[in-house]
PDB file of N, CA and C in Angstrom:
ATOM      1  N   UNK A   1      73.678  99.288 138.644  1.00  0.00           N
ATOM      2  CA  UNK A   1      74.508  98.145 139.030  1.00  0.00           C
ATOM      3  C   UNK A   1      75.768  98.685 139.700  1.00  0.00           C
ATOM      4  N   UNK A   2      76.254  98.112 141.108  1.00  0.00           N
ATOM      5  CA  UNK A   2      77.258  98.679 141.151  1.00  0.00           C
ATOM      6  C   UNK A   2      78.255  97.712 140.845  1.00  0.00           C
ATOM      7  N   UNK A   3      79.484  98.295 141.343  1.00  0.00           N
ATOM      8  CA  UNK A   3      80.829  98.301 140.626  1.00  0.00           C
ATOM      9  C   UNK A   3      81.144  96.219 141.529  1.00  0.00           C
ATOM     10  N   UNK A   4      80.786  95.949 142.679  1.00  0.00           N
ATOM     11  CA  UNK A   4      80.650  94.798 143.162  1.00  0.00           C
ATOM     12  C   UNK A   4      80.350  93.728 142.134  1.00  0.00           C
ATOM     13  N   UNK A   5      78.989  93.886 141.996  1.00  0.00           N
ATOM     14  CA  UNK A   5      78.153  93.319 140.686  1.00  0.00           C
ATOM     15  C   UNK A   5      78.546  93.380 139.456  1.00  0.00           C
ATOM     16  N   UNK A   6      78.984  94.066 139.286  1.00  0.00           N
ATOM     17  CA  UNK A   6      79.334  94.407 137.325  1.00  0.00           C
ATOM     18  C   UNK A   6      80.905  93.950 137.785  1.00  0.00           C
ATOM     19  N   UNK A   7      81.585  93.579 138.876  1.00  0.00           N
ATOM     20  CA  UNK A   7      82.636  92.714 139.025  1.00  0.00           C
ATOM     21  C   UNK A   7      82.394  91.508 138.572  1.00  0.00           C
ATOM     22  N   UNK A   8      81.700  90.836 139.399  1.00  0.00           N
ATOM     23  CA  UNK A   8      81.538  89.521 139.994  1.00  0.00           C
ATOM     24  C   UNK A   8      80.684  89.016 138.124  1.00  0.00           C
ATOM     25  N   UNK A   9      80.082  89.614 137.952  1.00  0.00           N
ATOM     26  CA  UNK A   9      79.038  89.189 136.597  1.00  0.00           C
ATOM     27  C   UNK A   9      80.317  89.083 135.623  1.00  0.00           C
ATOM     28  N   UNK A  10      81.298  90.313 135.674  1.00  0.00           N
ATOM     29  CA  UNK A  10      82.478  90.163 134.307  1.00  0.00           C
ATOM     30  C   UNK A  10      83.252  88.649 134.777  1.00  0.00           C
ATOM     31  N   UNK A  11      83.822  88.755 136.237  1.00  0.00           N
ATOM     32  CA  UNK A  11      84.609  87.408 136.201  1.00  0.00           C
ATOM     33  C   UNK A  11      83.527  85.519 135.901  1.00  0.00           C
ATOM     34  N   UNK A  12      82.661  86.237 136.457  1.00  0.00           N
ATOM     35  CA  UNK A  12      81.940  84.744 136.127  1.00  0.00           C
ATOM     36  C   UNK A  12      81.569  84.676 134.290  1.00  0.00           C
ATOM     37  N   UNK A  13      81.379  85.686 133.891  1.00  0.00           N
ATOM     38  CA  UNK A  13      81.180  85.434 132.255  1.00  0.00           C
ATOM     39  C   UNK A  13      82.568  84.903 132.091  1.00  0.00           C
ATOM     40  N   UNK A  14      83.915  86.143 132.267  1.00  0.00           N
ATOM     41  CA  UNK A  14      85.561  85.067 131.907  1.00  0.00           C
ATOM     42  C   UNK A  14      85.780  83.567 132.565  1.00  0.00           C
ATOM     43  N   UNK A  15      84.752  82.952 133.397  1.00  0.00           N
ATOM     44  CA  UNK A  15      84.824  81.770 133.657  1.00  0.00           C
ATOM     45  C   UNK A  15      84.547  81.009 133.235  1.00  0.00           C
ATOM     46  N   UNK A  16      83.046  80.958 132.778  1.00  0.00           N
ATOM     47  CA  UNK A  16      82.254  80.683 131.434  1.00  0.00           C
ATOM     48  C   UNK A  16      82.839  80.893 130.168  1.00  0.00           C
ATOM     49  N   UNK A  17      82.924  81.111 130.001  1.00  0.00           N
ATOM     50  CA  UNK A  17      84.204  81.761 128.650  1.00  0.00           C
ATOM     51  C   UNK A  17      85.331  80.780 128.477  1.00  0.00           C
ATOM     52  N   UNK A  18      85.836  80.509 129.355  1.00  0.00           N
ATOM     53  CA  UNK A  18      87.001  79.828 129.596  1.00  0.00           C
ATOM     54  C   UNK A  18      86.838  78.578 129.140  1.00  0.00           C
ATOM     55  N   UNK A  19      85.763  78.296 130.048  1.00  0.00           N
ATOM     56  CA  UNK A  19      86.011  76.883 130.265  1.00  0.00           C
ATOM     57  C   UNK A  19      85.093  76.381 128.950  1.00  0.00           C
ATOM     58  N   UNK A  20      84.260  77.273 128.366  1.00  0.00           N
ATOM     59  CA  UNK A  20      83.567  77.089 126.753  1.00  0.00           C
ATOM     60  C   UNK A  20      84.393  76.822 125.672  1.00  0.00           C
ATOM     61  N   UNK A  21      85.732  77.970 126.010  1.00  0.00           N
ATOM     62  CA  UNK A  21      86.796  77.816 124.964  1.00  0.00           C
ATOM     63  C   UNK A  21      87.879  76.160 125.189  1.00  0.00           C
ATOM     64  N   UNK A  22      87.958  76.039 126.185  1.00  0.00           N
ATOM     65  CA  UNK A  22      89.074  75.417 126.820  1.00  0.00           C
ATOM     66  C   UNK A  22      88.723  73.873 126.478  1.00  0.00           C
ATOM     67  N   UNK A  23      86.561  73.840 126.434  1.00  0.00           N
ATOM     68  CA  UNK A  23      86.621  72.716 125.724  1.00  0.00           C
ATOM     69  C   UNK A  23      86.503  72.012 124.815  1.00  0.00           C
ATOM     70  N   UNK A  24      86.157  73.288 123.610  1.00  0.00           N
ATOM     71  CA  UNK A  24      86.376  73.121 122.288  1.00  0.00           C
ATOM     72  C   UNK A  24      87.659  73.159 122.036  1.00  0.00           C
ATOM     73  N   UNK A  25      88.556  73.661 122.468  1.00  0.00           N
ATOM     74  CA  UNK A  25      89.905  73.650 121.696  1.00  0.00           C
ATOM     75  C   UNK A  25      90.661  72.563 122.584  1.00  0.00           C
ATOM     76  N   UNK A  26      90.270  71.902 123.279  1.00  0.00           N
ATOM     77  CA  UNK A  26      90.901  70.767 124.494  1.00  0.00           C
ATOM     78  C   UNK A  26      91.171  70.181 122.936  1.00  0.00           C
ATOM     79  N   UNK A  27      92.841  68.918 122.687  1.00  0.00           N
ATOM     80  CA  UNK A  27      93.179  67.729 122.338  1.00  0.00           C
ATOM     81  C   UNK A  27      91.868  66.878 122.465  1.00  0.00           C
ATOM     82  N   UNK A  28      92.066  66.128 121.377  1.00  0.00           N
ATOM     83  CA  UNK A  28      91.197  65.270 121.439  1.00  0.00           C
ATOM     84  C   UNK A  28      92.176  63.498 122.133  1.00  0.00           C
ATOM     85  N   UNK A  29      91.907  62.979 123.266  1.00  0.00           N
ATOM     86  CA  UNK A  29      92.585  62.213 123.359  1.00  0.00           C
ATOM     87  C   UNK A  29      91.750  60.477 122.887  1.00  0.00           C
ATOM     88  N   UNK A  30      92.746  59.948 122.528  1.00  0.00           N
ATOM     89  CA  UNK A  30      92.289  58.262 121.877  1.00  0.00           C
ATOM     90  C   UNK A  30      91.989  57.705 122.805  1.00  0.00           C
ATOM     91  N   UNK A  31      91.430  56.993 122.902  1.00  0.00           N
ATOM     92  CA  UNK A  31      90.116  56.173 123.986  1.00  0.00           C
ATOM     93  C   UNK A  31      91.251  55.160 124.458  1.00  0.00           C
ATOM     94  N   UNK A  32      92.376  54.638 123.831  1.00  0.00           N
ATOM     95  CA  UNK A  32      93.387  53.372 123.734  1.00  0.00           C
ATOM     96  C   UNK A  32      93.901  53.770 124.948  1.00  0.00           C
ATOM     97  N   UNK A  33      94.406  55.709 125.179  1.00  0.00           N
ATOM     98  CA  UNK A  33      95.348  55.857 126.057  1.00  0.00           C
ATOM     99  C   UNK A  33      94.780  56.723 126.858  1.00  0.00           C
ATOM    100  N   UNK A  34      93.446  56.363 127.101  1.00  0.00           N
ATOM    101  CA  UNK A  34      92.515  57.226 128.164  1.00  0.00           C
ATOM    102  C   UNK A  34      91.566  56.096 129.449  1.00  0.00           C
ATOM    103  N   UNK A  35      91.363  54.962 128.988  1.00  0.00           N
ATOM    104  CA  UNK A  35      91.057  54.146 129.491  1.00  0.00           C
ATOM    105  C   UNK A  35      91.594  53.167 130.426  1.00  0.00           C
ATOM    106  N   UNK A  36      92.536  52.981 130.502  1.00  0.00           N
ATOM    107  CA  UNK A  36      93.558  52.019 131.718  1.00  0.00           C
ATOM    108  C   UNK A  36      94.010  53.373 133.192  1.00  0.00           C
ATOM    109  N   UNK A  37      93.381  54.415 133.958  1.00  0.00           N
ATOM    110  CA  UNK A  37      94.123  55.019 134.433  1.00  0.00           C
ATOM    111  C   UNK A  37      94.584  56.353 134.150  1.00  0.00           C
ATOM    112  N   UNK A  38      94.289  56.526 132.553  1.00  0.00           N
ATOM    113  CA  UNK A  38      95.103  57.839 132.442  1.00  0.00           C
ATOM    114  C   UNK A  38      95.995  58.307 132.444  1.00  0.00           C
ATOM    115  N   UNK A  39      96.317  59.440 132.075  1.00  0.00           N
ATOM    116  CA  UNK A  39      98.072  60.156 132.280  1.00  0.00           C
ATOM    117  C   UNK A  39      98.220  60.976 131.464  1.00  0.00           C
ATOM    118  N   UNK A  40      99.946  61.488 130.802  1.00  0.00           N
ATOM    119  CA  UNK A  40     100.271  62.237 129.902  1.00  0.00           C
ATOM    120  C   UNK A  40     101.701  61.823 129.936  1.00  0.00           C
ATOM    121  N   UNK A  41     102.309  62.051 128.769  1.00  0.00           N
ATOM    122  CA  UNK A  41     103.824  61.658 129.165  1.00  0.00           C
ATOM    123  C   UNK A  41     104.454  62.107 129.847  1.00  0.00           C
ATOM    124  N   UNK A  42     104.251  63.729 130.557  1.00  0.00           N
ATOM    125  CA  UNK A  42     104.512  64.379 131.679  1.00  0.00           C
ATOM    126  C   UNK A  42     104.694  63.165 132.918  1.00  0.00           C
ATOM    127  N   UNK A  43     103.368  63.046 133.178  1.00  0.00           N
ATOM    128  CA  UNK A  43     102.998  62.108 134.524  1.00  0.00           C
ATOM    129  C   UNK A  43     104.150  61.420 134.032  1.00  0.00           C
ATOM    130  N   UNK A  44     104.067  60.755 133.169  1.00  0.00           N
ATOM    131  CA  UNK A  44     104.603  59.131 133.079  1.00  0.00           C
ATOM    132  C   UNK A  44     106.288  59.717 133.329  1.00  0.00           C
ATOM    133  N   UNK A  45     106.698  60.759 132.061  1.00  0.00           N
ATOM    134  CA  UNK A  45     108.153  60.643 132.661  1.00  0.00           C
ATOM    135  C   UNK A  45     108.352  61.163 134.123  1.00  0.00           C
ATOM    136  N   UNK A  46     107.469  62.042 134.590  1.00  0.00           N
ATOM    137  CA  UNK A  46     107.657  62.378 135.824  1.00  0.00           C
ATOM    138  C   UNK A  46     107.850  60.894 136.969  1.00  0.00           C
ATOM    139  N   UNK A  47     107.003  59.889 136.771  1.00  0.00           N
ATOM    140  CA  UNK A  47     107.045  58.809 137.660  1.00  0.00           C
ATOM    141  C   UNK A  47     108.243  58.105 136.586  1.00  0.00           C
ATOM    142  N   UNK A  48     109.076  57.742 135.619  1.00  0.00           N
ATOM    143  CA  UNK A  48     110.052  57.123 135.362  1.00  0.00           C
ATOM    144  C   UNK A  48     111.597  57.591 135.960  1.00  0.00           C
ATOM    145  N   UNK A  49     111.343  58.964 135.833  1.00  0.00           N
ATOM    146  CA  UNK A  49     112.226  59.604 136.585  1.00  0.00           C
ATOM    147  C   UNK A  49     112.664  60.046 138.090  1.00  0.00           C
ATOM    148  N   UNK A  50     111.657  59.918 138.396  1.00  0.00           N
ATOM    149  CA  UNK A  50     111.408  60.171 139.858  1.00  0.00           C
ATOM    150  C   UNK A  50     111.036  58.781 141.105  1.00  0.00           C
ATOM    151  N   UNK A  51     111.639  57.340 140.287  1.00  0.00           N
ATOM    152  CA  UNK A  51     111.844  56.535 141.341  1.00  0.00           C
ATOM    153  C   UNK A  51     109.998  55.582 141.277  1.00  0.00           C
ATOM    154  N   UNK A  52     109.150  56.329 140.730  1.00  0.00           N
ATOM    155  CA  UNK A  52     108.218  55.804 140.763  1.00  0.00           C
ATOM    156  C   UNK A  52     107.735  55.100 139.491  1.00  0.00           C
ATOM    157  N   UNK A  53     108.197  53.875 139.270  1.00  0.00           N
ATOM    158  CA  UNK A  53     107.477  53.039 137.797  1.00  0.00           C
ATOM    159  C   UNK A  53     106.622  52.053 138.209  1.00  0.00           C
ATOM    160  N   UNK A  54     106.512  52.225 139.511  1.00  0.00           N
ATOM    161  CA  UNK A  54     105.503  50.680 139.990  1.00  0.00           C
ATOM    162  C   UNK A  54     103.881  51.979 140.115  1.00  0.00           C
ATOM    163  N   UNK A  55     103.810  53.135 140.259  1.00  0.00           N
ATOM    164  CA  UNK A  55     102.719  53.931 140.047  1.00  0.00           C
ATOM    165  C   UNK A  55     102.154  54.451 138.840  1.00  0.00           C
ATOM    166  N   UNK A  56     103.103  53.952 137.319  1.00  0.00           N
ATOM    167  CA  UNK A  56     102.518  54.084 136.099  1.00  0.00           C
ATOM    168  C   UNK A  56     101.293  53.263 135.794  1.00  0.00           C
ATOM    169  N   UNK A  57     100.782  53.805 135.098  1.00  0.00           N
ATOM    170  CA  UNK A  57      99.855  53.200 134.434  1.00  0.00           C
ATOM    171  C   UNK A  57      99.547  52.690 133.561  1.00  0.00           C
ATOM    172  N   UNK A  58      98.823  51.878 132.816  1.00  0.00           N
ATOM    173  CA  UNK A  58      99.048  51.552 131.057  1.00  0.00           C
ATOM    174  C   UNK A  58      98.846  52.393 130.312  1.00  0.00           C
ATOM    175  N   UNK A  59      97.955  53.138 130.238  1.00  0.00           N
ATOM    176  CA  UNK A  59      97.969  54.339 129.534  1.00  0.00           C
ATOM    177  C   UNK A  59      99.683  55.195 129.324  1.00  0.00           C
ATOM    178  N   UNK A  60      99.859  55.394 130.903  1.00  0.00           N
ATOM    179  CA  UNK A  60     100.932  56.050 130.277  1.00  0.00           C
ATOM    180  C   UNK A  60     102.154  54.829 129.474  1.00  0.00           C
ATOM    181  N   UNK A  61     101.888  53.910 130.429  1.00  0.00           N
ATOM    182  CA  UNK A  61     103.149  53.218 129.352  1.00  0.00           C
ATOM    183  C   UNK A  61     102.980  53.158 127.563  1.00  0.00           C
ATOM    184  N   UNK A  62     101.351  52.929 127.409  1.00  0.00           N
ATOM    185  CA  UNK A  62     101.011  53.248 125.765  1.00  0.00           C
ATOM    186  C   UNK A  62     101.296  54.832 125.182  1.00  0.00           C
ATOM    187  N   UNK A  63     101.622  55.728 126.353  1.00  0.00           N
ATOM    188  CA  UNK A  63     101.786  56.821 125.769  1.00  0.00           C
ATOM    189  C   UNK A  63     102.894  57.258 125.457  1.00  0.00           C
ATOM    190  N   UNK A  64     103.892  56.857 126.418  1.00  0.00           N
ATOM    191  CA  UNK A  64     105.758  56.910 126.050  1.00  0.00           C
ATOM    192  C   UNK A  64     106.145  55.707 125.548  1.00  0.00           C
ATOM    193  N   UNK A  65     105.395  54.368 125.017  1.00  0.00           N
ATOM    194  CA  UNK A  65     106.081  54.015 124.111  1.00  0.00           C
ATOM    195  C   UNK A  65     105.914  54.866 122.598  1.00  0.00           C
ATOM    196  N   UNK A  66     104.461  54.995 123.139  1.00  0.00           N
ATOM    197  CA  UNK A  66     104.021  55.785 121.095  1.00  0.00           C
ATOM    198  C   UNK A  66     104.910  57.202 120.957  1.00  0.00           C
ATOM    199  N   UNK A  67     105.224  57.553 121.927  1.00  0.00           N
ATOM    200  CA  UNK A  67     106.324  59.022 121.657  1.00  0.00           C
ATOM    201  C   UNK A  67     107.267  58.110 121.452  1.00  0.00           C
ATOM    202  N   UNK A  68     108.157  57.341 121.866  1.00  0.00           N
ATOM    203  CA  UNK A  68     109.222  56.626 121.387  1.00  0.00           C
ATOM    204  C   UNK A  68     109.418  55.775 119.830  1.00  0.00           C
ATOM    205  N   UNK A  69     107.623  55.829 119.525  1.00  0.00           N
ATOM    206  CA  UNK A  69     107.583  55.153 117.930  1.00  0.00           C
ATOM    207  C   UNK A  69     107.457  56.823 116.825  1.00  0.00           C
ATOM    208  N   UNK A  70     107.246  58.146 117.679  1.00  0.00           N
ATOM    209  CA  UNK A  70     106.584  58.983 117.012  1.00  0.00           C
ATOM    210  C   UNK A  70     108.422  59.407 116.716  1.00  0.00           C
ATOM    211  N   UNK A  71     109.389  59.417 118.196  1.00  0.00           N
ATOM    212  CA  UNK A  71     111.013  59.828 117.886  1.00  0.00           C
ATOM    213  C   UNK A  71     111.792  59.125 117.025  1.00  0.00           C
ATOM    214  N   UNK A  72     111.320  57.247 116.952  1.00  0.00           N
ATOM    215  CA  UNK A  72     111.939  56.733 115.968  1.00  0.00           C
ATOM    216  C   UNK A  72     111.323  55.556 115.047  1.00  0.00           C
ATOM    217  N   UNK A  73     110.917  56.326 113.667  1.00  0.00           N
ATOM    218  CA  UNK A  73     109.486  54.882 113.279  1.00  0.00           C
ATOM    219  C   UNK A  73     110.292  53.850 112.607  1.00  0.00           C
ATOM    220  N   UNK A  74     111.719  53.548 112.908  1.00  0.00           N
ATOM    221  CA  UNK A  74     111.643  52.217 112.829  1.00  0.00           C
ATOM    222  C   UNK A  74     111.276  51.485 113.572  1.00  0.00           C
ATOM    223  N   UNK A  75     111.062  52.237 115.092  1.00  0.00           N
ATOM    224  CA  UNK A  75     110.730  51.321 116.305  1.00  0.00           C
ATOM    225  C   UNK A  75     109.314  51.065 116.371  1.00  0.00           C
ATOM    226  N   UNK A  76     109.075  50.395 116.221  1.00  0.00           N
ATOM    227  CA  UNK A  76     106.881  49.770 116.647  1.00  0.00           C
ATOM    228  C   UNK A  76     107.129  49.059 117.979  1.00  0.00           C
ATOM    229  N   UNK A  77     106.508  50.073 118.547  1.00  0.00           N
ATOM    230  CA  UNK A  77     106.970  50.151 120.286  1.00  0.00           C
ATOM    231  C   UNK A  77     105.222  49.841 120.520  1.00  0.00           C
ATOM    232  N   UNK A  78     104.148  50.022 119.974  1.00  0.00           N
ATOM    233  CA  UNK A  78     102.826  49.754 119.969  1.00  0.00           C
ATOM    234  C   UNK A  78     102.370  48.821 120.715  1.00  0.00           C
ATOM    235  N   UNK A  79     102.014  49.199 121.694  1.00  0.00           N
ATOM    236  CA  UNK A  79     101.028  48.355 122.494  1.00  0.00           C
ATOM    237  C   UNK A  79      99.977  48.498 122.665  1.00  0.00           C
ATOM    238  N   UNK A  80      99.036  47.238 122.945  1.00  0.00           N
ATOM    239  CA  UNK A  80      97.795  47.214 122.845  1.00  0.00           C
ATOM    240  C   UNK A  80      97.443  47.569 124.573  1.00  0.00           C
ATOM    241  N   UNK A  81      96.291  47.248 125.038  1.00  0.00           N
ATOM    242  CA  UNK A  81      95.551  47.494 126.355  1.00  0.00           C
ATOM    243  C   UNK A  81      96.253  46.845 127.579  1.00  0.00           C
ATOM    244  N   UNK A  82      96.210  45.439 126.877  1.00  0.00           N
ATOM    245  CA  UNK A  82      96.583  44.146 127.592  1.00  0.00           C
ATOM    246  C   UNK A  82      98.267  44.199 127.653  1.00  0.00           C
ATOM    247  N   UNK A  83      98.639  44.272 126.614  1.00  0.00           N
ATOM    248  CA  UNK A  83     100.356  44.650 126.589  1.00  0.00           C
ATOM    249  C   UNK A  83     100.822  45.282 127.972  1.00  0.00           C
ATOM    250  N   UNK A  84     100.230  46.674 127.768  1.00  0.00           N
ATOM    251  CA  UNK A  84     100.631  47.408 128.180  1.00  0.00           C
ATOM    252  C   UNK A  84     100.160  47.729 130.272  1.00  0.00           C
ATOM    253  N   UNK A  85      99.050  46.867 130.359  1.00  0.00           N
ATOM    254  CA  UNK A  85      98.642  46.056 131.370  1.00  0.00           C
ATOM    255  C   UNK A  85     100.207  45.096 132.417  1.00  0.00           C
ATOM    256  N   UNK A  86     100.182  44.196 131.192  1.00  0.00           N
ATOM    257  CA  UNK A  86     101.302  43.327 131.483  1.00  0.00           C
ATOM    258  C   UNK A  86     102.711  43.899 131.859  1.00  0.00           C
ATOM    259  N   UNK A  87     102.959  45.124 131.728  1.00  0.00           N
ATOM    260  CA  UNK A  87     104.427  45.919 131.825  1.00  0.00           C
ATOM    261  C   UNK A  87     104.283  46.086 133.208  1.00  0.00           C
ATOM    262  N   UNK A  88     102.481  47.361 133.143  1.00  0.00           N
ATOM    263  CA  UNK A  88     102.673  47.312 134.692  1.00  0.00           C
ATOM    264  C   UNK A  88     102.799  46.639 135.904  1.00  0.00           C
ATOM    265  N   UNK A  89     102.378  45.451 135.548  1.00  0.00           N
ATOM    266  CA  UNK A  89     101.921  44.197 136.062  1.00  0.00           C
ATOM    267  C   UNK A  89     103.726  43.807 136.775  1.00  0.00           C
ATOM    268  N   UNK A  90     104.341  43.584 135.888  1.00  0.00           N
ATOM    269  CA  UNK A  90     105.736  43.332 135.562  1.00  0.00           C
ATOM    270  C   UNK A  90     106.475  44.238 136.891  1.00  0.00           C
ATOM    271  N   UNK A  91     106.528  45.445 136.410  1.00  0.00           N
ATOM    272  CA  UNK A  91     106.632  46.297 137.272  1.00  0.00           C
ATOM    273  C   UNK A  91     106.493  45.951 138.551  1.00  0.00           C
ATOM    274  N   UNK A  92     105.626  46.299 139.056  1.00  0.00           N
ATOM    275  CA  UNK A  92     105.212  46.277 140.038  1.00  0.00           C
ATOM    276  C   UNK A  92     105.146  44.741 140.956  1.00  0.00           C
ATOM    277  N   UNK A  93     105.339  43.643 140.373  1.00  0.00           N
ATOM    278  CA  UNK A  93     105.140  42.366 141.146  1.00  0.00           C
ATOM    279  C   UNK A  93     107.265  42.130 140.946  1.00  0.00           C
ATOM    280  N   UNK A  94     107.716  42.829 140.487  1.00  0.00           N
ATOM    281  CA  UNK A  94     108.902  42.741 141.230  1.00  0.00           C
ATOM    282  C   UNK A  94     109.823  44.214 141.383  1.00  0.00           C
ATOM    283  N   UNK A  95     108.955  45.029 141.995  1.00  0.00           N
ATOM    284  CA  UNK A  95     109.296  45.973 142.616  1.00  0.00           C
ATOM    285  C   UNK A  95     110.314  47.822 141.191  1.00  0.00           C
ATOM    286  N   UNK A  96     109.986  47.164 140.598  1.00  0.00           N
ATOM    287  CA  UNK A  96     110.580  48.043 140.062  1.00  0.00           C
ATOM    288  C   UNK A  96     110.619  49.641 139.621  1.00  0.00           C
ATOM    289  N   UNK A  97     110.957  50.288 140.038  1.00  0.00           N
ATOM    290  CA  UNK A  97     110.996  51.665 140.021  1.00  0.00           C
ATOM    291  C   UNK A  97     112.030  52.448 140.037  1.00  0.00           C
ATOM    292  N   UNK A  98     113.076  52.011 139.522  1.00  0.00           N
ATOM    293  CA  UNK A  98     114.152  53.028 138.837  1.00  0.00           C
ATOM    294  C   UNK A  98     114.721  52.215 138.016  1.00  0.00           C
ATOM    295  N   UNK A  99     115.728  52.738 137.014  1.00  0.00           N
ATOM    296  CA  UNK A  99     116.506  51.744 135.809  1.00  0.00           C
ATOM    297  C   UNK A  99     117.411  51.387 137.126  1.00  0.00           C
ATOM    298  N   UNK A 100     117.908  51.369 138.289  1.00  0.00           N
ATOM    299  CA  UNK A 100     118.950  50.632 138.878  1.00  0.00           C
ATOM    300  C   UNK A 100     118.272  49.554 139.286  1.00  0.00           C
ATOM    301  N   UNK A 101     117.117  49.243 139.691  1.00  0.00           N
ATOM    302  CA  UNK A 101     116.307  48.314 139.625  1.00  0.00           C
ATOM    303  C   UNK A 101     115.944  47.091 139.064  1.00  0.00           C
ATOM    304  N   UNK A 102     116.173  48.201 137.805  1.00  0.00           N
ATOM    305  CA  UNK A 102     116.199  47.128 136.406  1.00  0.00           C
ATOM    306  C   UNK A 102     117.241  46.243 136.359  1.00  0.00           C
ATOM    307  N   UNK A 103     118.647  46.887 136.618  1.00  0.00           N
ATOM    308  CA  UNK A 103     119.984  46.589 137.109  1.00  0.00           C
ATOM    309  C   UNK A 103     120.090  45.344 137.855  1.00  0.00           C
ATOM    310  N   UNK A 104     119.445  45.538 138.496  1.00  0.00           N
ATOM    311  CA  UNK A 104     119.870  44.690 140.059  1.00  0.00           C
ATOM    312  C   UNK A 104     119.008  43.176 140.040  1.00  0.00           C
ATOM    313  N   UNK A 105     117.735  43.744 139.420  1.00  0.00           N
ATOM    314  CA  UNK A 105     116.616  42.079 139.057  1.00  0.00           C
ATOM    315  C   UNK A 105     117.657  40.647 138.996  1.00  0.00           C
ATOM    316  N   UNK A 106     117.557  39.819 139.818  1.00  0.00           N
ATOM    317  CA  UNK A 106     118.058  38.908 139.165  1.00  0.00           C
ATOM    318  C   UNK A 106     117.410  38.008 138.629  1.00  0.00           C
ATOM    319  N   UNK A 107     117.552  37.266 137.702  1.00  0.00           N
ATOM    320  CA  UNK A 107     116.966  36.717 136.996  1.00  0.00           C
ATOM    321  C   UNK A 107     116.068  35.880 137.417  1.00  0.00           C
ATOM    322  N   UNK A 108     116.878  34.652 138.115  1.00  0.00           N
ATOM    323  CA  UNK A 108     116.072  33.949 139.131  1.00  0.00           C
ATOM    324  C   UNK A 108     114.762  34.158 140.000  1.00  0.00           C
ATOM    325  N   UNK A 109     114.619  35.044 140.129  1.00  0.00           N
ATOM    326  CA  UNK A 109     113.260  35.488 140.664  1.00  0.00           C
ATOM    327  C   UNK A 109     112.473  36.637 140.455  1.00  0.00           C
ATOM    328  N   UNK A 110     112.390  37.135 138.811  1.00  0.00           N
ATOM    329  CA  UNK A 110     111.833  37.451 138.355  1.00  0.00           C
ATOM    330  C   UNK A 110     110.498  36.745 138.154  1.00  0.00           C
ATOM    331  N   UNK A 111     109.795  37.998 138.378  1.00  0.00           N
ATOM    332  CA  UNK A 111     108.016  37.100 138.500  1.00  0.00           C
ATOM    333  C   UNK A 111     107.185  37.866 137.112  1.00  0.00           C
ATOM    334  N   UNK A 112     107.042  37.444 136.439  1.00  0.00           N
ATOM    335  CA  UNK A 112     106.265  37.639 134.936  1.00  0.00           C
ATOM    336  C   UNK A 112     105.003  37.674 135.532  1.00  0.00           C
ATOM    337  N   UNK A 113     104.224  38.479 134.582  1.00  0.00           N
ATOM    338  CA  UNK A 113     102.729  38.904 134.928  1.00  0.00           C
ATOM    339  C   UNK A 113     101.642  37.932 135.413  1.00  0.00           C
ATOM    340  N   UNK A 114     100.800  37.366 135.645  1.00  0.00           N
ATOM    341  CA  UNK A 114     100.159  35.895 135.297  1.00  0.00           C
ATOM    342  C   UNK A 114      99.677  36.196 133.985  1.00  0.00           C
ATOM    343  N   UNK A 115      99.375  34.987 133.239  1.00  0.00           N
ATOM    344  CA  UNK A 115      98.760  35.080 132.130  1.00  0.00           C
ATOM    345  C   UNK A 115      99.850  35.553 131.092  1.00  0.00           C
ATOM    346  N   UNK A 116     100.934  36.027 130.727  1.00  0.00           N
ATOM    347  CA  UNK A 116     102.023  36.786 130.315  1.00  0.00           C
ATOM    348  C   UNK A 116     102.736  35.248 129.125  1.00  0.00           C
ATOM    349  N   UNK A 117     102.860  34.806 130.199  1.00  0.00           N
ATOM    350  CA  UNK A 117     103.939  33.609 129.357  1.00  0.00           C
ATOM    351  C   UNK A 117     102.828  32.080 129.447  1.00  0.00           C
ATOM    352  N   UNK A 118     103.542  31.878 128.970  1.00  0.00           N
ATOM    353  CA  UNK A 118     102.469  29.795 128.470  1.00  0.00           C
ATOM    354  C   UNK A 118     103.895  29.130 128.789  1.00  0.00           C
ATOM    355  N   UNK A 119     103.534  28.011 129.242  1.00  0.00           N
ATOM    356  CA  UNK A 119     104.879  27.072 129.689  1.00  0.00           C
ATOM    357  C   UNK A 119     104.966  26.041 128.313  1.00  0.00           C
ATOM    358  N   UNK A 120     106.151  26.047 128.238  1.00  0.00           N
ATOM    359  CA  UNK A 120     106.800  25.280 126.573  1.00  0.00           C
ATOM    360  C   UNK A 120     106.354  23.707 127.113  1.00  0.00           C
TER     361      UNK A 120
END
């Protein structure tokens, strides 16, 4: 065998290897915050911080509220599928993507999700 071969055979076994290990020891993630889109709180704070909250997803919003219930458990920040649906929803049908945003909404024409609110 030469030295080419007994290359190429060692890196493809450490590839195999890898990716054998990488998916037994992978997190196991909850189906709750894997299903709407995806993410990680990375992504998510990366798009809260970076101007982009109308490109979150529900997932991530279920995922930085539950770090926000994991930093403080008096808070039950817990959202369900649909909840957390409705934020983005929120989001995004009146433009929002930075806290100055949040700022500036005026009330008056704030547009709630459909389905969100029932009329009294």
């Amino acid at each position: 065998m030469n030295v080419k071969k007994a290359a190429a055979l060692g890196l493809t076994a450490c590839f195999v290897l890898t990716g054998t290990l990488g998916c037994l020891f992978a997190p196991v993630v909850p189906e709750r915050t894997s299903n709407q889109g995806g993410g990680s709180i990375l992504t998510a704070t990366g798009k809260v911080f970076g101007g982009q909250m109308t490109q979150l997803t529900a997932d991530e919003v279920q995922i930085a509220t539950d770090q926000i219930n994991d930093l403080n458990p008096q808070v039950d920040l817990t959202l369900d599928d649909d909840q957390a649906q409705a934020i983005v929803g929120f989001l995004a049908q009146n433009g929002i993507n930075s806290f100055d945003d949040f700022q500036n909404l005026n009330p008056g024409t704030v547009q709630p999700p459909p389905g969100c609110c029932r009329t009294l």
